[in-house]
C-alpha atoms as a PDB file:
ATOM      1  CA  UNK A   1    -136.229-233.056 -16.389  1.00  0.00           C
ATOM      2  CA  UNK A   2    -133.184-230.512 -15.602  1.00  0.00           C
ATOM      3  CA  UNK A   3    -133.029-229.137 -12.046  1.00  0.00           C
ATOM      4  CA  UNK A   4    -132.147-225.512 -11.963  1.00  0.00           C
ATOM      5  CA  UNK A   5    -129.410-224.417  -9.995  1.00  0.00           C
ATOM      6  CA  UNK A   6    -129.845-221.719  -7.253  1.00  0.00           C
ATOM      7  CA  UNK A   7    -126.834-220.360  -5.319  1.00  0.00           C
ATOM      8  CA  UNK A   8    -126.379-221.290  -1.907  1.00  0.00           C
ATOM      9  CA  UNK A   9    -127.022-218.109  -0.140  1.00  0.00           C
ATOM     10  CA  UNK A  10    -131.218-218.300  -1.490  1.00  0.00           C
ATOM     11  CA  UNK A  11    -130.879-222.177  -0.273  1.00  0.00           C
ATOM     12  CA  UNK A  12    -129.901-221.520   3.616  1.00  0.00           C
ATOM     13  CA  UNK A  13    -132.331-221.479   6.364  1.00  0.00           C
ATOM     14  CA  UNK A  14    -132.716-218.661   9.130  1.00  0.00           C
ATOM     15  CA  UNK A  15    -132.070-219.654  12.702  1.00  0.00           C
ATOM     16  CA  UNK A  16    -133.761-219.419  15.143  1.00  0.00           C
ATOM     17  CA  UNK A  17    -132.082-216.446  16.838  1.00  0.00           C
ATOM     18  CA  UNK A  18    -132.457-214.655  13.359  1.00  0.00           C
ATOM     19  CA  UNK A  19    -135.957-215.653  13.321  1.00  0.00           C
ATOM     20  CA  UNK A  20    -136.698-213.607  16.214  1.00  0.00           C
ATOM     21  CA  UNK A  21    -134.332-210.667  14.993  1.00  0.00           C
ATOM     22  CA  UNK A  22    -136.113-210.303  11.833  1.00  0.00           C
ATOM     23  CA  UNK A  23    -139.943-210.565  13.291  1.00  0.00           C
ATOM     24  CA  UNK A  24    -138.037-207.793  15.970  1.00  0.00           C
ATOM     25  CA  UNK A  25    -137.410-205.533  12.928  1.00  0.00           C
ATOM     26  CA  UNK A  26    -140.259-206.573  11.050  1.00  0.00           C
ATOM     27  CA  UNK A  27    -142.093-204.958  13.793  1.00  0.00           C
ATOM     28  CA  UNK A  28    -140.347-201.606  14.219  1.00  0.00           C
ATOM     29  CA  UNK A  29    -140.769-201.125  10.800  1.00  0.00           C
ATOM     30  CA  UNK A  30    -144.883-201.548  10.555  1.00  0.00           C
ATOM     31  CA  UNK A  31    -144.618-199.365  14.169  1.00  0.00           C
ATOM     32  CA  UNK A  32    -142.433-196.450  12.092  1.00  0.00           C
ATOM     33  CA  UNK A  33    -144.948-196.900   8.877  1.00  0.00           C
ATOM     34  CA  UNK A  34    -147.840-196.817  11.239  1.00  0.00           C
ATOM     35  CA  UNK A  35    -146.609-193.883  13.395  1.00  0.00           C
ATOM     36  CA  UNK A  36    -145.827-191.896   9.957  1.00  0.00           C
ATOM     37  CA  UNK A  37    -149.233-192.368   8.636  1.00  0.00           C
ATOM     38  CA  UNK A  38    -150.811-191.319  11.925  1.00  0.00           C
ATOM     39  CA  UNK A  39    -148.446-187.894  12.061  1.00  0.00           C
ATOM     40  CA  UNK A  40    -150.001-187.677   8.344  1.00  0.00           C
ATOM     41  CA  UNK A  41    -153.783-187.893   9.012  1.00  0.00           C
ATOM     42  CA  UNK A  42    -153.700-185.884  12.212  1.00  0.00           C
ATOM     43  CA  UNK A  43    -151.205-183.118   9.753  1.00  0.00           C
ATOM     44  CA  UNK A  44    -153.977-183.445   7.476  1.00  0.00           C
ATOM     45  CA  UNK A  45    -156.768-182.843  10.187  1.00  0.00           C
ATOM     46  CA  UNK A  46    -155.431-179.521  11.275  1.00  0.00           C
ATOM     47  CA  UNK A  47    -154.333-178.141   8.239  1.00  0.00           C
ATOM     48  CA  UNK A  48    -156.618-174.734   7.047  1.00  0.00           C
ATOM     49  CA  UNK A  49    -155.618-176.048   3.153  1.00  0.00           C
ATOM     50  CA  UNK A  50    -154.570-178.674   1.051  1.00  0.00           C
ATOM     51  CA  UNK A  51    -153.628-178.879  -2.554  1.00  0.00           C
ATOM     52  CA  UNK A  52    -154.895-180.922  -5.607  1.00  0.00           C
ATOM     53  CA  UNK A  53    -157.649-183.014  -3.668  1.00  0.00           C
ATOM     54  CA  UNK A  54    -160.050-182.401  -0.680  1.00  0.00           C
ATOM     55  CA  UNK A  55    -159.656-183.897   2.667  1.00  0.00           C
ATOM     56  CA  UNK A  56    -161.054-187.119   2.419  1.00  0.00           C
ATOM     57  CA  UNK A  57    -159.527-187.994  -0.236  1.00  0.00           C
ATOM     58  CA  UNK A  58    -156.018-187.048   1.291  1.00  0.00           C
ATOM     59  CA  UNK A  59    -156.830-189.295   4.038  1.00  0.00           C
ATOM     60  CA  UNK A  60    -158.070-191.991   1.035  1.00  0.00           C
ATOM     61  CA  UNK A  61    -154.315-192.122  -0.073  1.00  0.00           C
ATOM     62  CA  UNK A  62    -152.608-191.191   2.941  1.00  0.00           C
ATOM     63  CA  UNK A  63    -154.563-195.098   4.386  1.00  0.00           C
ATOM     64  CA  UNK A  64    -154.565-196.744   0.872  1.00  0.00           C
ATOM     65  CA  UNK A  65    -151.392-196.138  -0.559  1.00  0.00           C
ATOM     66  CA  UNK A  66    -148.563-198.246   0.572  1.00  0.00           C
ATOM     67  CA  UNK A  67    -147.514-196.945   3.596  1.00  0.00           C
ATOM     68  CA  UNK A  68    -145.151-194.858   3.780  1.00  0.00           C
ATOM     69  CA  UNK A  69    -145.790-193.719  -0.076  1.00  0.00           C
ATOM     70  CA  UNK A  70    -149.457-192.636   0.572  1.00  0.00           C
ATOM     71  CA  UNK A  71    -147.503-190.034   3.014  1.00  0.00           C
ATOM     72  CA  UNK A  72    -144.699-188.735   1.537  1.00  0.00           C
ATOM     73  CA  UNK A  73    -147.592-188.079  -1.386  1.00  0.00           C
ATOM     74  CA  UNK A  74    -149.608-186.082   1.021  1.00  0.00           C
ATOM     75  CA  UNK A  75    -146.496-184.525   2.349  1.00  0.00           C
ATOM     76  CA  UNK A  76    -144.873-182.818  -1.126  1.00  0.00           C
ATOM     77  CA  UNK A  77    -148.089-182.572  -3.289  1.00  0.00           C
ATOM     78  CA  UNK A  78    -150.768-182.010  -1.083  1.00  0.00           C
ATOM     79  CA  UNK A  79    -149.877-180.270   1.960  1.00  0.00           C
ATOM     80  CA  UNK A  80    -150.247-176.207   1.914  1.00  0.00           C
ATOM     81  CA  UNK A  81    -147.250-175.091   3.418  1.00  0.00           C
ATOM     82  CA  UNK A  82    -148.567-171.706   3.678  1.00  0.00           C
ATOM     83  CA  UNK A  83    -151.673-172.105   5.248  1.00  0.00           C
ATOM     84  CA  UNK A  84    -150.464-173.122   8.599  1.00  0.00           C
ATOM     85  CA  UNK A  85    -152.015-175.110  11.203  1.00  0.00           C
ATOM     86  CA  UNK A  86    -156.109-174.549  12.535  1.00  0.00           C
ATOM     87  CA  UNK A  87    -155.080-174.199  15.789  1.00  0.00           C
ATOM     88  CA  UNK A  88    -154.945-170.514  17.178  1.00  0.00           C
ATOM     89  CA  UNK A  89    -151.619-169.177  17.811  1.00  0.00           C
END
């Protein structure tokens, strides 16, 4: 049986110190995706009209989809740019 050969750099090991680096970013990223998708469902809350779907299911893809796709969905097809925000001015 033939081993197959895999370059170094897939072969090395991560510290310690880079351990905690990359849980450290790991984290700030599902904090940004989470934060994005918040700003996205309360967006979706207070906005008079939406295109393409209703509501719920906004918020459907919005929580579903892969964060932050489900978002930047809702962002360019579905929000109504026109229609403002419900809350008086």
């Amino acid at each position: 049986m033939t081993s197959i050969s895999r370059p170094k750099y897939l072969l090395a090991e991560v510290s310690g110190g880079q351990a905690h680096l990359l849980a450290a970013i790991a984290l700030v990223l599902v904090l940004v995706a989470a934060a994005f998708d918040l700003y996205c469902l309360i967006d979706l809350i207070r906005a008079r009209s939406v295109h393409y779907l209703p509501k719920i299911a906004w918020a459907i893809v919005i929580v579903a989809v892969s964060a932050p796709v489900g978002g930047l969905v809702y962002l360019f097809l579905g929000k109504d740019r026109g229609g403002g925000s419900a809350v008086p001015e």
